[in-house]
PDB file of N, CA and C in Angstrom:
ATOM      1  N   UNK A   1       0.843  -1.177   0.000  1.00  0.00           N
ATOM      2  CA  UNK A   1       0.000   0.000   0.000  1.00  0.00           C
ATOM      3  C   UNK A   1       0.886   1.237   0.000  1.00  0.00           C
ATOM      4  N   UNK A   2       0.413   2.420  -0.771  1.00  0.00           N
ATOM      5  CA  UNK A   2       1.600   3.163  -0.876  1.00  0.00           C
ATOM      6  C   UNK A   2       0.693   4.248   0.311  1.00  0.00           C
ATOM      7  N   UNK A   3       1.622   5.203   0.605  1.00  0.00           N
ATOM      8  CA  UNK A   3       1.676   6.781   1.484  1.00  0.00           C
ATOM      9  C   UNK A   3       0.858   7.441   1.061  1.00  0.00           C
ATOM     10  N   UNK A   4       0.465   7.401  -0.448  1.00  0.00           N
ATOM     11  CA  UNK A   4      -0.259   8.602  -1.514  1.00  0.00           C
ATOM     12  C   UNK A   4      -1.420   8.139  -0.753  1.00  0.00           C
ATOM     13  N   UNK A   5      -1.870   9.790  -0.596  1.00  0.00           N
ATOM     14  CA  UNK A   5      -3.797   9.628  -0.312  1.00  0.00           C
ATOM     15  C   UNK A   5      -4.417   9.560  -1.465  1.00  0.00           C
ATOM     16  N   UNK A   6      -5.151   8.622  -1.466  1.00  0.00           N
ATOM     17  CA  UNK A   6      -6.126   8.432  -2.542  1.00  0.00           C
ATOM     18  C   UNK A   6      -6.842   9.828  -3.178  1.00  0.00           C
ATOM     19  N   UNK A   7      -7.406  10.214  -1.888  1.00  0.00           N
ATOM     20  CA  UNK A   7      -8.414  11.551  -1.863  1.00  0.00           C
ATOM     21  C   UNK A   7      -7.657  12.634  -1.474  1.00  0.00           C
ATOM     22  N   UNK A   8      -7.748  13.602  -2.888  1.00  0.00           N
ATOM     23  CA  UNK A   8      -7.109  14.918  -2.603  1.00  0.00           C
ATOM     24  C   UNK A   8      -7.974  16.122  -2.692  1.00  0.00           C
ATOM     25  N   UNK A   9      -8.656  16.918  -1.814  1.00  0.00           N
ATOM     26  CA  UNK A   9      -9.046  18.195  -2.087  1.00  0.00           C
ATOM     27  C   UNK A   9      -8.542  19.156  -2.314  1.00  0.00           C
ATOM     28  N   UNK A  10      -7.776  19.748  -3.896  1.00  0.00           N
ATOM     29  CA  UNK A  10      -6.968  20.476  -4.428  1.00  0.00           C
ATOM     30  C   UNK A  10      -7.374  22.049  -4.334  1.00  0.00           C
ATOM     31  N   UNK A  11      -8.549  22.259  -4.059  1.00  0.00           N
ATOM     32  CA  UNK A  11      -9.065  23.603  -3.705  1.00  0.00           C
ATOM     33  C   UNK A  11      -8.486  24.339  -4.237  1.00  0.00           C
ATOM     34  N   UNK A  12      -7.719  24.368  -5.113  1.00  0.00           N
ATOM     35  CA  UNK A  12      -7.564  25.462  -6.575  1.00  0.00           C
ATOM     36  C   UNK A  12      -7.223  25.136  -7.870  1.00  0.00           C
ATOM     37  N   UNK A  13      -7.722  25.499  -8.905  1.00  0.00           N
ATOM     38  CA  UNK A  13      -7.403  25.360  -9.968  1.00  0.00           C
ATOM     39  C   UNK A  13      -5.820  25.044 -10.437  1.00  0.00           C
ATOM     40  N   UNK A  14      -5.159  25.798  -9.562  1.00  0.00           N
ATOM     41  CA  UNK A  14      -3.302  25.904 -10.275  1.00  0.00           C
ATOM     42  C   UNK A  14      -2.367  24.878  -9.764  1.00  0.00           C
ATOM     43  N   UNK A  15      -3.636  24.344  -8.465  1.00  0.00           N
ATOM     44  CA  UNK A  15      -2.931  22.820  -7.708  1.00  0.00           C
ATOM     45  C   UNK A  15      -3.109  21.649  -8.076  1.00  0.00           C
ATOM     46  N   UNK A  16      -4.512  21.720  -8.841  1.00  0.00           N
ATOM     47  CA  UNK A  16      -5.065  20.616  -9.472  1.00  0.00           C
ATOM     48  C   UNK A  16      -4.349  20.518 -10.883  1.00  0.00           C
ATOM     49  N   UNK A  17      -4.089  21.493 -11.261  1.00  0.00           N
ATOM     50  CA  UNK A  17      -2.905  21.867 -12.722  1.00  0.00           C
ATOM     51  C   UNK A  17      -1.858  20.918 -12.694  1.00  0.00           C
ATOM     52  N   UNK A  18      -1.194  21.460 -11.169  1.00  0.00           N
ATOM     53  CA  UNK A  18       0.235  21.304 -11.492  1.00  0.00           C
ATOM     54  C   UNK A  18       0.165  19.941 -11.041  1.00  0.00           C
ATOM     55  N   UNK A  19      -0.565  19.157 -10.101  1.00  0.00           N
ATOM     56  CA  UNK A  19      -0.621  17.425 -10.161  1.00  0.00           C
ATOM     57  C   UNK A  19      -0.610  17.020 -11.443  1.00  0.00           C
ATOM     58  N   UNK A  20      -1.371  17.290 -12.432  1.00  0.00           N
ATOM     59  CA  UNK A  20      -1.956  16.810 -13.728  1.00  0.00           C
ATOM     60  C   UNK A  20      -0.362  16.622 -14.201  1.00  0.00           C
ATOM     61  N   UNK A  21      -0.083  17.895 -14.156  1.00  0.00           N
ATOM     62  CA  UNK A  21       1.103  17.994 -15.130  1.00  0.00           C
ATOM     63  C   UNK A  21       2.610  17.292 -14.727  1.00  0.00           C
ATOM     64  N   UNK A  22       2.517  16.902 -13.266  1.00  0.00           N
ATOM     65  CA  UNK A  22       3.373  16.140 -12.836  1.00  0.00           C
ATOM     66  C   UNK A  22       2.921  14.580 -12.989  1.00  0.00           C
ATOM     67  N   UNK A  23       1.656  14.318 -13.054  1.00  0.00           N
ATOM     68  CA  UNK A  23       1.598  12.844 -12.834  1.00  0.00           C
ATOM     69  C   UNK A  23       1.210  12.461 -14.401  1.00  0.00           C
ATOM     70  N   UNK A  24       0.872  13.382 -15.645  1.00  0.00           N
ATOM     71  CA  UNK A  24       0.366  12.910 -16.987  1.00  0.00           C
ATOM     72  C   UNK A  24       0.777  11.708 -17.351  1.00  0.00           C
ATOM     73  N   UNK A  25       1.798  11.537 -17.204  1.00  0.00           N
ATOM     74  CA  UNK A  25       2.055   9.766 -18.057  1.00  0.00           C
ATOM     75  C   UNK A  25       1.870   9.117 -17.230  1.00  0.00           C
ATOM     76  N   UNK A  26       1.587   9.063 -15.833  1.00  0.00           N
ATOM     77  CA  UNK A  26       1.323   7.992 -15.038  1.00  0.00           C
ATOM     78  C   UNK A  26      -0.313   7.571 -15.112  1.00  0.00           C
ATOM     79  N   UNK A  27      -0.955   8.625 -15.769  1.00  0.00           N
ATOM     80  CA  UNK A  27      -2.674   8.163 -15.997  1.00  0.00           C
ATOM     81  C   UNK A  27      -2.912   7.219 -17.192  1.00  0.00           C
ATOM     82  N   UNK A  28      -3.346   6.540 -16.538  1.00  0.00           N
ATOM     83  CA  UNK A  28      -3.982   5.565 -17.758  1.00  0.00           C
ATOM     84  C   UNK A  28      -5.289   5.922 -18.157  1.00  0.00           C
ATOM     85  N   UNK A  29      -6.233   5.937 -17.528  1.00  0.00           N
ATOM     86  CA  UNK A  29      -7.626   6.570 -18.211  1.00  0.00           C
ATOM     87  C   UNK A  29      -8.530   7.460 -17.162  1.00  0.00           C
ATOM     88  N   UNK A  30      -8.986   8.379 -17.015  1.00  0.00           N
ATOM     89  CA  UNK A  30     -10.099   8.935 -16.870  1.00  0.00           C
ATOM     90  C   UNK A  30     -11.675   8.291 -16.806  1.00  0.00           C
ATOM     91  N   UNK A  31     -12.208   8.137 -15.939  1.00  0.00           N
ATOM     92  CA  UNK A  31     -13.839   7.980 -15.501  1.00  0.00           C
ATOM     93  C   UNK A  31     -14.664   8.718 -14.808  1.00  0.00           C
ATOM     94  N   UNK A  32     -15.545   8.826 -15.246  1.00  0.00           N
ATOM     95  CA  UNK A  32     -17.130   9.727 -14.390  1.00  0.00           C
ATOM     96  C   UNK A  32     -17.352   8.901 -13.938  1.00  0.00           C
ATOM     97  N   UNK A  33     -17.821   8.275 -12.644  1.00  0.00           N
ATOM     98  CA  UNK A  33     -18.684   7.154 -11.736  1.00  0.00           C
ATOM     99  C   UNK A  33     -20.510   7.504 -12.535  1.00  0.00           C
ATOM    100  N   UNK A  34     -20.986   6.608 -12.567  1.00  0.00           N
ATOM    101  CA  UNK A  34     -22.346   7.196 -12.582  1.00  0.00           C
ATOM    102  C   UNK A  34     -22.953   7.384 -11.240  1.00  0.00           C
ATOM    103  N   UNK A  35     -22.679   7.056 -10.160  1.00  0.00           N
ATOM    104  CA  UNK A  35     -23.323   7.766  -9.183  1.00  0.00           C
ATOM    105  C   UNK A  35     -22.328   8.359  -8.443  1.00  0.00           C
ATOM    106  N   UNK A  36     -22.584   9.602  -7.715  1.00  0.00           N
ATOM    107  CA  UNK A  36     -21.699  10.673  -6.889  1.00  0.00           C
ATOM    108  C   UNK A  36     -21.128  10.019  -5.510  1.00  0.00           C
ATOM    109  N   UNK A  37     -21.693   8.711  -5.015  1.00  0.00           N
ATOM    110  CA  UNK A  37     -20.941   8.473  -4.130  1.00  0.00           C
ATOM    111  C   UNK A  37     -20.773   6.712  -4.361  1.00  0.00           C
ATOM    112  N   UNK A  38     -19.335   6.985  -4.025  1.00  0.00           N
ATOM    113  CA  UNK A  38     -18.417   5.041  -4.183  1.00  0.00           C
ATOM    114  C   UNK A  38     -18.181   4.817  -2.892  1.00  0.00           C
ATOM    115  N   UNK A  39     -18.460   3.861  -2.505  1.00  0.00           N
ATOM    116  CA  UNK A  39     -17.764   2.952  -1.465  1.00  0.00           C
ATOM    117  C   UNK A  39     -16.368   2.116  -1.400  1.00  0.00           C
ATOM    118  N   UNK A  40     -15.370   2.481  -1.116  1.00  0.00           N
ATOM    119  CA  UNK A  40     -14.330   2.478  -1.343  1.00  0.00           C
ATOM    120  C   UNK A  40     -14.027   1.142  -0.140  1.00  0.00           C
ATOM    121  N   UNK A  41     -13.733   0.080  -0.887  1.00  0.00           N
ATOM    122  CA  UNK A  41     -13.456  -1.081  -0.381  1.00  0.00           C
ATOM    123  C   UNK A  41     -11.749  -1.857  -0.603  1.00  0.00           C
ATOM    124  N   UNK A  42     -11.506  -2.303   0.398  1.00  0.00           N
ATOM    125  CA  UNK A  42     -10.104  -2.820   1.094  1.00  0.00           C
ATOM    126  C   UNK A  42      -9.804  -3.951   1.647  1.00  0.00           C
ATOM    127  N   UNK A  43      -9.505  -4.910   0.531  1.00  0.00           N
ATOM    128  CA  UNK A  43      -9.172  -6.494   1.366  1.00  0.00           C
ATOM    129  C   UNK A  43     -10.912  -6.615   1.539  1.00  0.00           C
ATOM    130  N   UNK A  44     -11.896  -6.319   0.581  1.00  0.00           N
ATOM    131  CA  UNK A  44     -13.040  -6.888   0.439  1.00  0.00           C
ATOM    132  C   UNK A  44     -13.820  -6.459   1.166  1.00  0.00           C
ATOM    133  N   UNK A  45     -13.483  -5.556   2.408  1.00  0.00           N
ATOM    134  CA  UNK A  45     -14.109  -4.401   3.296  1.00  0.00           C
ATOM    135  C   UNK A  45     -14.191  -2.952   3.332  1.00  0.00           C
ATOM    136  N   UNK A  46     -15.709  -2.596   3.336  1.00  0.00           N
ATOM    137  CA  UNK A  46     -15.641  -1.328   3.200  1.00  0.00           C
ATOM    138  C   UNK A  46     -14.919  -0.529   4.218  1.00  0.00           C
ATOM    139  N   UNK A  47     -14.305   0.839   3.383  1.00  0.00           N
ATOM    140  CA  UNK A  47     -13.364   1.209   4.194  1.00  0.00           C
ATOM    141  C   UNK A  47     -14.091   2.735   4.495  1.00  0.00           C
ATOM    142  N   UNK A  48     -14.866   3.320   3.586  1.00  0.00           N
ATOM    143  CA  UNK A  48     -14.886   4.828   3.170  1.00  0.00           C
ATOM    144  C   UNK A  48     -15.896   4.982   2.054  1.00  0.00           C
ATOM    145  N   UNK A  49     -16.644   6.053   2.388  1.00  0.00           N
ATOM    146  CA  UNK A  49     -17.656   6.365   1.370  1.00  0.00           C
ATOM    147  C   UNK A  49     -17.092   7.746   0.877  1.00  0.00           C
ATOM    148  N   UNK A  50     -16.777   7.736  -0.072  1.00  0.00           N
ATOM    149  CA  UNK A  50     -16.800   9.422  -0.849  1.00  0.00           C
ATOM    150  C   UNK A  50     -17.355   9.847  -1.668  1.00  0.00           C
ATOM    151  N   UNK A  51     -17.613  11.376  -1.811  1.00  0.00           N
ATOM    152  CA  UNK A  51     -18.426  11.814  -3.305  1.00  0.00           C
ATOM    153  C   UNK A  51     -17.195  12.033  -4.119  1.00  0.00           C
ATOM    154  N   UNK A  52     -17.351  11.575  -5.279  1.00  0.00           N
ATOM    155  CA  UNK A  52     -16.671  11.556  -6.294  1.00  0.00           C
ATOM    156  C   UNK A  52     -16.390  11.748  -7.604  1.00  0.00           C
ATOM    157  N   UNK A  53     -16.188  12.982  -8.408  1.00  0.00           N
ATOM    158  CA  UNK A  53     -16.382  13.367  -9.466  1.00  0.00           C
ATOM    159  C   UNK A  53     -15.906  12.962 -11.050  1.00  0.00           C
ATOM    160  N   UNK A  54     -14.560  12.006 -10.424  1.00  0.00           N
ATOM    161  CA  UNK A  54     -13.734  11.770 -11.812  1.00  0.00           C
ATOM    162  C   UNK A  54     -12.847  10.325 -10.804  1.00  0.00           C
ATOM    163  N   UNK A  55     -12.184   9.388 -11.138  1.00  0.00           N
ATOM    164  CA  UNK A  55     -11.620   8.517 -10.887  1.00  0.00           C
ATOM    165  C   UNK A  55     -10.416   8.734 -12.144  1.00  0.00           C
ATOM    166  N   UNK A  56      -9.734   8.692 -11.497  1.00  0.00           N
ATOM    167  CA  UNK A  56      -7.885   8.791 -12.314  1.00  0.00           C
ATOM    168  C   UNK A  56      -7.269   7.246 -12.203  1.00  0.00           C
ATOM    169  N   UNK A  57      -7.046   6.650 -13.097  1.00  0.00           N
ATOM    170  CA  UNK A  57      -6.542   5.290 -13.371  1.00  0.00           C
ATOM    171  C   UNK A  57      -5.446   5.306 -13.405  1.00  0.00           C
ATOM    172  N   UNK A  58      -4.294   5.346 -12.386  1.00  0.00           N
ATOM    173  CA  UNK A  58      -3.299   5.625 -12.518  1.00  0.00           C
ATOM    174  C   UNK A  58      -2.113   4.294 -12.941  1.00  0.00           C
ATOM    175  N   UNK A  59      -1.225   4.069 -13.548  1.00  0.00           N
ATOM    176  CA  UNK A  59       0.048   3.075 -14.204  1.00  0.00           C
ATOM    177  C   UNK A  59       0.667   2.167 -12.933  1.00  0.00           C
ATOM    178  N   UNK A  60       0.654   2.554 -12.200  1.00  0.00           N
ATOM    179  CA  UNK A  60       1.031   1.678 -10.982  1.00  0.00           C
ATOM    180  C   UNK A  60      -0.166   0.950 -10.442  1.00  0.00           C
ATOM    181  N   UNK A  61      -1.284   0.798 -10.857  1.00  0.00           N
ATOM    182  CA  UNK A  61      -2.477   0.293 -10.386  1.00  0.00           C
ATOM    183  C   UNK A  61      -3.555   1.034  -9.356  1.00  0.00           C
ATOM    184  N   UNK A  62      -2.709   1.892  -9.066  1.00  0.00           N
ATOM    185  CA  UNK A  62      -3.857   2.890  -7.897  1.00  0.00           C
ATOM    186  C   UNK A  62      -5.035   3.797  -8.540  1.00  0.00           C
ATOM    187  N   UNK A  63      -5.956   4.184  -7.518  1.00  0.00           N
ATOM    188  CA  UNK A  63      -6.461   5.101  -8.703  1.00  0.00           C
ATOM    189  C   UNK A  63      -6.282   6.149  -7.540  1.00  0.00           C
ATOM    190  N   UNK A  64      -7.002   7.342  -8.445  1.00  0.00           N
ATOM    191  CA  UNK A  64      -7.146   8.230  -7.491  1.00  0.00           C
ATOM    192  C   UNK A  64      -8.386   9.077  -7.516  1.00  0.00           C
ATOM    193  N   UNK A  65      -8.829   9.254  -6.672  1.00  0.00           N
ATOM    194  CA  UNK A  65     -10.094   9.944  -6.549  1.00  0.00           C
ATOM    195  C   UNK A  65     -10.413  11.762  -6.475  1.00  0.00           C
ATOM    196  N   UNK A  66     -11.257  11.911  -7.346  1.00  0.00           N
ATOM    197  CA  UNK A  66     -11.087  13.510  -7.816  1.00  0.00           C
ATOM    198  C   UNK A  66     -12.778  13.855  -7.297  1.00  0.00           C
ATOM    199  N   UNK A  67     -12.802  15.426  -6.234  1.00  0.00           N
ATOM    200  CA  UNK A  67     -14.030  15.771  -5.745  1.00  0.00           C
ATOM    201  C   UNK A  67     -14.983  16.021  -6.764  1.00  0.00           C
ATOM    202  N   UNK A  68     -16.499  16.221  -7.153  1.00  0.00           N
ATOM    203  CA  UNK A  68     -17.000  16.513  -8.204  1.00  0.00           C
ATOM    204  C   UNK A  68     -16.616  17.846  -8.537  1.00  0.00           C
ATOM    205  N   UNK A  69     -16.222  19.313  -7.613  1.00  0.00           N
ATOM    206  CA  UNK A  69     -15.865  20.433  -8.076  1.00  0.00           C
ATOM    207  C   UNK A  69     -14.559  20.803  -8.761  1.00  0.00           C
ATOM    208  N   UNK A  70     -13.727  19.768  -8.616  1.00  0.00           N
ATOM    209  CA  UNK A  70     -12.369  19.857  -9.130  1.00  0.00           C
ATOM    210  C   UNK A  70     -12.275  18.948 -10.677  1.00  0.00           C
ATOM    211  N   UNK A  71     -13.752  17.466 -10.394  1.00  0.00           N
ATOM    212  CA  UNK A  71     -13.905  17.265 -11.706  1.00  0.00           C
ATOM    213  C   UNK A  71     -14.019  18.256 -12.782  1.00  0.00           C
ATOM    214  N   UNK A  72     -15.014  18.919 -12.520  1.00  0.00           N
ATOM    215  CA  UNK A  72     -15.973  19.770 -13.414  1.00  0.00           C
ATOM    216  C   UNK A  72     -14.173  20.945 -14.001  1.00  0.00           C
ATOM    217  N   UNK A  73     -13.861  21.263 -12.716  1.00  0.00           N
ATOM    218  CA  UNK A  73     -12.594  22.221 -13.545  1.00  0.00           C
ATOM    219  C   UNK A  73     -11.755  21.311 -14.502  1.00  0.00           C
ATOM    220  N   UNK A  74     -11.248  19.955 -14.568  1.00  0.00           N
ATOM    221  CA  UNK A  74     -10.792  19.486 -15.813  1.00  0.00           C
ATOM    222  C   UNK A  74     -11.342  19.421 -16.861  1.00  0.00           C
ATOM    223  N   UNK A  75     -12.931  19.007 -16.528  1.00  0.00           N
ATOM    224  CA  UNK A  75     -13.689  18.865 -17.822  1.00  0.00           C
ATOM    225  C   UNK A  75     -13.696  20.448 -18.270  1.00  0.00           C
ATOM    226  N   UNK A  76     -14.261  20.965 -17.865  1.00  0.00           N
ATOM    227  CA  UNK A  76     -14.173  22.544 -18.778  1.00  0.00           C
ATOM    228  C   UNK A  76     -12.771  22.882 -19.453  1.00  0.00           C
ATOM    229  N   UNK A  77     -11.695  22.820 -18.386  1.00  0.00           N
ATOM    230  CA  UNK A  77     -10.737  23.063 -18.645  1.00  0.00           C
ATOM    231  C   UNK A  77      -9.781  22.583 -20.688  1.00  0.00           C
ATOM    232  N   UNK A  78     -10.482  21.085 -20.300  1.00  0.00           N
ATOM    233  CA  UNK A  78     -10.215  20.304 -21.562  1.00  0.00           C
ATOM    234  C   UNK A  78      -8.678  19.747 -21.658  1.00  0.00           C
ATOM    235  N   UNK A  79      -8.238  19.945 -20.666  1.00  0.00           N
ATOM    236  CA  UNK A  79      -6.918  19.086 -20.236  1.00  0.00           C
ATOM    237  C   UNK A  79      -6.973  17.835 -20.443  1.00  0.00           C
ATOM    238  N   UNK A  80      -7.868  17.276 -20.125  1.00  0.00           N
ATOM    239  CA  UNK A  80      -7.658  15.423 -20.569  1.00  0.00           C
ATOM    240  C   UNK A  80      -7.389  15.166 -22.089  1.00  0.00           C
ATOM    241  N   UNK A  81      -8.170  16.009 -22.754  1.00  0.00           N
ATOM    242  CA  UNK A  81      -8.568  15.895 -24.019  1.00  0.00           C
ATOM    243  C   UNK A  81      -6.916  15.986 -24.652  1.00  0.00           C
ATOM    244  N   UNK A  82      -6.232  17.136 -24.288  1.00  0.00           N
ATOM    245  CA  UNK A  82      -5.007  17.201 -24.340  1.00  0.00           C
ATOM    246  C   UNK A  82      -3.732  16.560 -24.137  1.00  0.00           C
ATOM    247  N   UNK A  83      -3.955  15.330 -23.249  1.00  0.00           N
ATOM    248  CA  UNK A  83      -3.005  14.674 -22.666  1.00  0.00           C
ATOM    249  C   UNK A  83      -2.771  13.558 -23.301  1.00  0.00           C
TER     250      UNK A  83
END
């Protein structure tokens, strides 16, 4: 299990930037959940419920979990589209 928190509340646009731009090749794909809250399960037990806007598929197998307000700034933004 690695140190990285899954769940990051980036609370600005230029923080949520500069992750993107440090971790780009480590994403493998981008997802919308269809519903706003996942149950985040561990060794087959729930661990954590979060609302969740975007899921980041990251190359090492982790994912990472993105709030719905920080989703919405990539999607507008159009950064994925770019990467």
């Amino acid at each position: 299990m690695t140190d990285e928190p899954i769940y990051t509340e980036f609370g600005d646009h230029d923080k949520l930037l500069a992750f993107l731009k440090e971790k780009s090749d480590d994403i493998e794909k981008a997802v919308i959940p269809q519903t706003p809250t996942l149950l985040i399960k561990q060794h087959g037990l729930p661990t954590m419920e979060l609302e969740v806007g975007m899921v980041l598929h990251m190359s090492n197998g982790h994912n990472k979990y993105i709030n719905p307000k920080d989703a919405e700034i990539l999607l507008n933004d159009g950064i994925l589209n770019r990467m």
